[in-house]
PDB file of N, CA and C in Angstrom:
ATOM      1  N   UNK A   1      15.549  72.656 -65.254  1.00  0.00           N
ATOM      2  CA  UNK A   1      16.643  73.061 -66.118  1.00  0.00           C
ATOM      3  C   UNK A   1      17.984  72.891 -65.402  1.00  0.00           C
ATOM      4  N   UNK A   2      18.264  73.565 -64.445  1.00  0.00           N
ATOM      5  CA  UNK A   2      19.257  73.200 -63.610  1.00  0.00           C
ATOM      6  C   UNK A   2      19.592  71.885 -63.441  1.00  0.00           C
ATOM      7  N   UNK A   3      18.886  71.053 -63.125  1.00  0.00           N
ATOM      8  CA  UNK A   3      19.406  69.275 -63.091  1.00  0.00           C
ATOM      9  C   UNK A   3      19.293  68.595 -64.492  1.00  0.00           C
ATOM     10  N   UNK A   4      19.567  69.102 -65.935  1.00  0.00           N
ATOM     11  CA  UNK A   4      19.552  68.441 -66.581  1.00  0.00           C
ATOM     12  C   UNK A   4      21.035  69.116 -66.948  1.00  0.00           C
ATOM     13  N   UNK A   5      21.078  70.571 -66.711  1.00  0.00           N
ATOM     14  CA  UNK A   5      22.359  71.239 -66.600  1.00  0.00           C
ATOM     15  C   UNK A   5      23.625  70.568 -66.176  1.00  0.00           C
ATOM     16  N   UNK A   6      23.215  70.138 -64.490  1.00  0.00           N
ATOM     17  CA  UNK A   6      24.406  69.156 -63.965  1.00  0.00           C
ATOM     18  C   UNK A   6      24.011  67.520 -64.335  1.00  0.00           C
ATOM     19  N   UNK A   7      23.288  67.467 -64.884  1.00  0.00           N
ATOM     20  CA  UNK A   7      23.719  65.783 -66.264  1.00  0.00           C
ATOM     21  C   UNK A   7      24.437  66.391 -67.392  1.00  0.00           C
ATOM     22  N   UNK A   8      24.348  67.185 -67.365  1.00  0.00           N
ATOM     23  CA  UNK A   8      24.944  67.974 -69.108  1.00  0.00           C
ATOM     24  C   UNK A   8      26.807  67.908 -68.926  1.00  0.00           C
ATOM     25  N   UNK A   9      26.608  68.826 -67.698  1.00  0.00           N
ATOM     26  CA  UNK A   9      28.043  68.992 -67.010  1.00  0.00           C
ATOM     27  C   UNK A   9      28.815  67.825 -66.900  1.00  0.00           C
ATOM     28  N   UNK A  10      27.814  66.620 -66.495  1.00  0.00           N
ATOM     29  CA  UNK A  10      28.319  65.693 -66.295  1.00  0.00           C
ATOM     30  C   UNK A  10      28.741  64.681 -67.347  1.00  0.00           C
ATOM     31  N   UNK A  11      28.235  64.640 -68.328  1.00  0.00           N
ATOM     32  CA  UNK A  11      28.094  64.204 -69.540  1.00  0.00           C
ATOM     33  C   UNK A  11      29.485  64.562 -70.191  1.00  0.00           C
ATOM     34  N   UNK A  12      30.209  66.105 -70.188  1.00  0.00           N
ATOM     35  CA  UNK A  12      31.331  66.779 -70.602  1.00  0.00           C
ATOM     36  C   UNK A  12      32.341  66.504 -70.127  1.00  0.00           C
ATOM     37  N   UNK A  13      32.647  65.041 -68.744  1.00  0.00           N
ATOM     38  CA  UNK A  13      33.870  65.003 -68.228  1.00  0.00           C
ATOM     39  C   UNK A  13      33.818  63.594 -68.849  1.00  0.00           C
ATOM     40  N   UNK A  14      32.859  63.022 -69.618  1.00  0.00           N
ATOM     41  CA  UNK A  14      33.262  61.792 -70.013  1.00  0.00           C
ATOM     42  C   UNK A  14      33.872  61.347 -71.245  1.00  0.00           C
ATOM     43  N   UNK A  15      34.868  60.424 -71.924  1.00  0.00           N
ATOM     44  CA  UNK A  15      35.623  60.101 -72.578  1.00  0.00           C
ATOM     45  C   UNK A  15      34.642  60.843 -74.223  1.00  0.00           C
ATOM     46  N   UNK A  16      35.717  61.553 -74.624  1.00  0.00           N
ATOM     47  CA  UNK A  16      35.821  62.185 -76.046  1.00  0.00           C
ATOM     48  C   UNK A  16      35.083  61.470 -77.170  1.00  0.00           C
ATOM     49  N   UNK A  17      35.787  59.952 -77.340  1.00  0.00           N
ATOM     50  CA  UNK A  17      35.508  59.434 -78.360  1.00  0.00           C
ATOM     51  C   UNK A  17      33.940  58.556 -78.298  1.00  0.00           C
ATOM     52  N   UNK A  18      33.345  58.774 -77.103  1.00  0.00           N
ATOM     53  CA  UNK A  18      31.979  58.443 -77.285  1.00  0.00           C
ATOM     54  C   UNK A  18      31.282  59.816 -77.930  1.00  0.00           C
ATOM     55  N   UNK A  19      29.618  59.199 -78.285  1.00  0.00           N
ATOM     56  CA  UNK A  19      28.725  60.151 -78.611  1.00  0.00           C
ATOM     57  C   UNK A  19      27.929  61.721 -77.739  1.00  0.00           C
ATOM     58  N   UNK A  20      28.123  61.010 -76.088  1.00  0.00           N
ATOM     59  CA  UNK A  20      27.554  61.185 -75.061  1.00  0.00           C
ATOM     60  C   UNK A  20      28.101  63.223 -75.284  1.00  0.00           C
ATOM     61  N   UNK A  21      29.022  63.014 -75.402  1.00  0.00           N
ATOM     62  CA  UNK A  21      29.772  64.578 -75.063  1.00  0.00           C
ATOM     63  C   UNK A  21      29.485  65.447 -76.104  1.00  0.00           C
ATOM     64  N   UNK A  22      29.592  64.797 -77.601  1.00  0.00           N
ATOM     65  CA  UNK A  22      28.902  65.778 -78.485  1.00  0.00           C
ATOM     66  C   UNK A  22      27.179  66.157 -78.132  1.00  0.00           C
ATOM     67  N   UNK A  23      26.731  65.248 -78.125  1.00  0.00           N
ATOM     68  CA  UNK A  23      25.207  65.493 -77.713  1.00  0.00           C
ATOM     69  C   UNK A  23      24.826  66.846 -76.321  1.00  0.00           C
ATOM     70  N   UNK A  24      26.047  66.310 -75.537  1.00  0.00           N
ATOM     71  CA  UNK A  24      26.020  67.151 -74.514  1.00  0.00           C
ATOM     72  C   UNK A  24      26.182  68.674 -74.854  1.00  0.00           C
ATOM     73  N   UNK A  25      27.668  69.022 -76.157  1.00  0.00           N
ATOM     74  CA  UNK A  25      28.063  70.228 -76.658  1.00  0.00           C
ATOM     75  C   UNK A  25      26.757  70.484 -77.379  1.00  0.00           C
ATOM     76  N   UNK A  26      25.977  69.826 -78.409  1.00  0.00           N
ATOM     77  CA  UNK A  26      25.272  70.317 -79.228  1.00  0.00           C
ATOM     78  C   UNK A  26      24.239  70.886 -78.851  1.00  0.00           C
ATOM     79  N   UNK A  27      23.621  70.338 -77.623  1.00  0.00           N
ATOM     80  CA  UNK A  27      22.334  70.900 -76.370  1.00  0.00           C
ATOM     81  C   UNK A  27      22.921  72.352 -75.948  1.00  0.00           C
ATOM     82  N   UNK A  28      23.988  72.380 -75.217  1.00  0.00           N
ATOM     83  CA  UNK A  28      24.570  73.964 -75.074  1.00  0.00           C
ATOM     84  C   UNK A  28      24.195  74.644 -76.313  1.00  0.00           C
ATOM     85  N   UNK A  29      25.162  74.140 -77.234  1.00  0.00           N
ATOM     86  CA  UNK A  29      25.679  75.463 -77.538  1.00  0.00           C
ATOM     87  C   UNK A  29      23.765  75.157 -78.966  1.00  0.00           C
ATOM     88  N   UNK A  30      23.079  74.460 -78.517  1.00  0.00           N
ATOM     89  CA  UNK A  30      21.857  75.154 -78.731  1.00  0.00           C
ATOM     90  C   UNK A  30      21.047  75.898 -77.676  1.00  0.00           C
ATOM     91  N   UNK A  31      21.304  75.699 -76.893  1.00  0.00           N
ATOM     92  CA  UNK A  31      20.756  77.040 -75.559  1.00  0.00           C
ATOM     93  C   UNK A  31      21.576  78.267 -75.613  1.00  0.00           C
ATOM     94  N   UNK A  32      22.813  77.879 -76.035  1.00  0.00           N
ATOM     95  CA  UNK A  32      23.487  79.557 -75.824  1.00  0.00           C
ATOM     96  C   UNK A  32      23.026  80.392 -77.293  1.00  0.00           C
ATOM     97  N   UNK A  33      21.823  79.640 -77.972  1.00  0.00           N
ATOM     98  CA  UNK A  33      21.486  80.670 -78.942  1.00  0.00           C
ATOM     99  C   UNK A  33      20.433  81.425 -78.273  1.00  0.00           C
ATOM    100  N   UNK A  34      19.448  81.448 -77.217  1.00  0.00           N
ATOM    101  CA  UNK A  34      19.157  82.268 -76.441  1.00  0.00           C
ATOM    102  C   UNK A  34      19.448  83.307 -76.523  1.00  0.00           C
ATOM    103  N   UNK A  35      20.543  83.798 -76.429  1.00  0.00           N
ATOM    104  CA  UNK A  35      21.392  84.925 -76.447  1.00  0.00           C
ATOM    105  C   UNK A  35      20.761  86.330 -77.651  1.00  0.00           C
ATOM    106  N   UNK A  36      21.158  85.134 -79.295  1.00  0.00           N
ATOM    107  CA  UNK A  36      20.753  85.826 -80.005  1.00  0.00           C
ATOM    108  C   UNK A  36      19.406  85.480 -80.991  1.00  0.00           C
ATOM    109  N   UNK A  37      19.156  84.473 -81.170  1.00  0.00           N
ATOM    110  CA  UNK A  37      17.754  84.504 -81.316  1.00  0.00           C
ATOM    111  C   UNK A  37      17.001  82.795 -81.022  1.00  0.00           C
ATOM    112  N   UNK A  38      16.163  83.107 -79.393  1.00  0.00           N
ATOM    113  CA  UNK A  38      15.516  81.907 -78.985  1.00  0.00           C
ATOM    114  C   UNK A  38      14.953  81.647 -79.755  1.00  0.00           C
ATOM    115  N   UNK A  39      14.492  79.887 -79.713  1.00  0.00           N
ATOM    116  CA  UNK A  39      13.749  78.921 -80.359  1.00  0.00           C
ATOM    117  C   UNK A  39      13.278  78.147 -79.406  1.00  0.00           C
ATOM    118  N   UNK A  40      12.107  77.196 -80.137  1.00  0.00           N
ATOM    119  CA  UNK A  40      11.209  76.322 -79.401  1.00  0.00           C
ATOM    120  C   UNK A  40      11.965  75.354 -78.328  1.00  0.00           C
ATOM    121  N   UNK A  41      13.185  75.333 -79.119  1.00  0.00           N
ATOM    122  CA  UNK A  41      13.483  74.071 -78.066  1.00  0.00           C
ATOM    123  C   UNK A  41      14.592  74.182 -76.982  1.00  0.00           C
ATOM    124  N   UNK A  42      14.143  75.732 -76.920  1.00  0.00           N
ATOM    125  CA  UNK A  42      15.311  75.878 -75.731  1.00  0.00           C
ATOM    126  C   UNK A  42      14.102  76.461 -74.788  1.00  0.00           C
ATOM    127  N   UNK A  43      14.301  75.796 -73.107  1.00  0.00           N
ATOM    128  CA  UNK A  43      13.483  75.899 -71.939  1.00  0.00           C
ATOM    129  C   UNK A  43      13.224  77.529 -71.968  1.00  0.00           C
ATOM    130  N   UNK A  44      11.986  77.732 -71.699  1.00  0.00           N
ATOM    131  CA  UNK A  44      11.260  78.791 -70.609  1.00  0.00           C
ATOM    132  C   UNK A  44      12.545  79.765 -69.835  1.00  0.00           C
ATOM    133  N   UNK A  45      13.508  79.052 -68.927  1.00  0.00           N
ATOM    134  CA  UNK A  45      13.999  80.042 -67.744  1.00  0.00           C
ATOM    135  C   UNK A  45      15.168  80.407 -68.597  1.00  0.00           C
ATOM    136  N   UNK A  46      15.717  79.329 -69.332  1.00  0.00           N
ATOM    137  CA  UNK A  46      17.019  79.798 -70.291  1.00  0.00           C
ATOM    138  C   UNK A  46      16.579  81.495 -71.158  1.00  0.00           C
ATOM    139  N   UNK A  47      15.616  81.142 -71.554  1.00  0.00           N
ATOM    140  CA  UNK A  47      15.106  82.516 -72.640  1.00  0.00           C
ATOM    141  C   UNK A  47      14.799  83.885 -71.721  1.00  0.00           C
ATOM    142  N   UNK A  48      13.990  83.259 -70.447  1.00  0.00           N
ATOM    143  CA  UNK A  48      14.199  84.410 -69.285  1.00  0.00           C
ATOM    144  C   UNK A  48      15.316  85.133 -69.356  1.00  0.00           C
ATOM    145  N   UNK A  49      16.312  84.113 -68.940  1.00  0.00           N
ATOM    146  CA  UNK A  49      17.581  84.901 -68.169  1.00  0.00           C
ATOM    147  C   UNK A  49      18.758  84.496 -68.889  1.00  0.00           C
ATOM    148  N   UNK A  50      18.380  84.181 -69.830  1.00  0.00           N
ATOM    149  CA  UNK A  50      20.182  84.219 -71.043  1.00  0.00           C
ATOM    150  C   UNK A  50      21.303  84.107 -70.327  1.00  0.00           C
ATOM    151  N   UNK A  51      21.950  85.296 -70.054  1.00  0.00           N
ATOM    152  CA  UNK A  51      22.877  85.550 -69.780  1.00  0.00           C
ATOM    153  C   UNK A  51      23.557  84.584 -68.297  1.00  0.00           C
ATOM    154  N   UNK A  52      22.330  84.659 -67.525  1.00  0.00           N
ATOM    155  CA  UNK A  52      22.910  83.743 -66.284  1.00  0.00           C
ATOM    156  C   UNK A  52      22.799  82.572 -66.857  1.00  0.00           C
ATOM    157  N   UNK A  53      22.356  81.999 -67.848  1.00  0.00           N
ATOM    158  CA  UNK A  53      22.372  80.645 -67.994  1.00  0.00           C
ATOM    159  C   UNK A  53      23.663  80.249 -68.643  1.00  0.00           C
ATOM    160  N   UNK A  54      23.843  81.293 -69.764  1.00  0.00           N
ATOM    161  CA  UNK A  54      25.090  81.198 -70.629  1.00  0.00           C
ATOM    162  C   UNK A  54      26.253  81.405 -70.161  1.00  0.00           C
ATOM    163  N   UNK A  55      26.194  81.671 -68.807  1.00  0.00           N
ATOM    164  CA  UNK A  55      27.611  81.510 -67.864  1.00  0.00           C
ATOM    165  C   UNK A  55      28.109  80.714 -67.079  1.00  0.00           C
ATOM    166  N   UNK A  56      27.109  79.878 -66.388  1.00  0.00           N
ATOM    167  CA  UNK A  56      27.032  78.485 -66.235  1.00  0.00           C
ATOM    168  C   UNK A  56      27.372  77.307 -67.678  1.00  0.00           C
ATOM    169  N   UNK A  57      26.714  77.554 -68.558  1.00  0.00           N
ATOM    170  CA  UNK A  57      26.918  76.620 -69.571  1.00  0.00           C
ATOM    171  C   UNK A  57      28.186  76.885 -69.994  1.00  0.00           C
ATOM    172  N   UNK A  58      28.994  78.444 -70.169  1.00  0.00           N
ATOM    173  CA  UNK A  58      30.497  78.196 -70.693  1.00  0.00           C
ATOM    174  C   UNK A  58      31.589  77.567 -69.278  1.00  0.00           C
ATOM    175  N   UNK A  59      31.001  77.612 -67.892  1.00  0.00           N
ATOM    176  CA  UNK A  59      31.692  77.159 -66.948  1.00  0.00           C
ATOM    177  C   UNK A  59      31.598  75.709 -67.028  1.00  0.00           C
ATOM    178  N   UNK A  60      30.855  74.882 -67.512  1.00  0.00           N
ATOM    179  CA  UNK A  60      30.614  73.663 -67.821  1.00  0.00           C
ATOM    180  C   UNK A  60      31.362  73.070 -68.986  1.00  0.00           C
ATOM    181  N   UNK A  61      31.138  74.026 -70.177  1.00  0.00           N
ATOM    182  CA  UNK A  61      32.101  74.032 -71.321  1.00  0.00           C
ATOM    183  C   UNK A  61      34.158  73.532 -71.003  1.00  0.00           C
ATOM    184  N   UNK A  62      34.219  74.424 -69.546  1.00  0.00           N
ATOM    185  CA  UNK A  62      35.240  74.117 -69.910  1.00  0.00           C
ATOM    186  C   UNK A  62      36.039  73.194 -69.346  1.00  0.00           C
ATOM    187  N   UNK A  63      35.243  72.389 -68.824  1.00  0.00           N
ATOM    188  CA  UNK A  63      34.923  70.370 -68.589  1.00  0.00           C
ATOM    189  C   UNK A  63      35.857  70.098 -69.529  1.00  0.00           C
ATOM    190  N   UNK A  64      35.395  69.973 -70.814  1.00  0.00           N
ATOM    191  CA  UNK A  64      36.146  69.928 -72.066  1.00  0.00           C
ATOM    192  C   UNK A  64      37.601  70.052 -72.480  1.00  0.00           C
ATOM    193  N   UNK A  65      38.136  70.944 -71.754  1.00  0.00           N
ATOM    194  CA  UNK A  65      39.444  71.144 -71.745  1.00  0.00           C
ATOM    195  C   UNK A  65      40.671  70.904 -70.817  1.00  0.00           C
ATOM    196  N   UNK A  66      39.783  70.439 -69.727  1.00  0.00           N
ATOM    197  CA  UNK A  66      40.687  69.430 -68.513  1.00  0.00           C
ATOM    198  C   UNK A  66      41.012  67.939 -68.927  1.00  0.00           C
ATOM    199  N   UNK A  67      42.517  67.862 -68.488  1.00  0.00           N
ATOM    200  CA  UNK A  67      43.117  66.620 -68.541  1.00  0.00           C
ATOM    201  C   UNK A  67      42.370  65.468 -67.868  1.00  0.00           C
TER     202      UNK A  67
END
């Protein structure tokens, strides 16, 4: 989970108008439903530990908003 995390991360510093970055947002912010109600297709350790995951993923998030 963690190394698909930092492809994910990595995925979020690349140019806007490709596909690559939505795909990347849409994977989050389907893991940060963890939170309030897991599903099949979010990993094992994410559903463990929510909260540490979902703090990493909004620190990644905000890839997104750098020049």
């Amino acid at each position: 989970v963690k190394w698909t995390m930092e492809v994910l991360c990595y995925g979020l510093t690349l140019p806007l108008d490709g596909d690559t970055v939505k795909l990347c947002v849409d994977v989050y912010t389907d893991w940060i439903m963890a939170l309030v109600s897991p599903r099949d297709s979010i990993p094992q350790p994410i559903i463990k530990e929510p909260n540490l995951y979902v703090q990493t993923i909004l620190k990644h998030l905000h890839n997104l908003f750098l020049p």
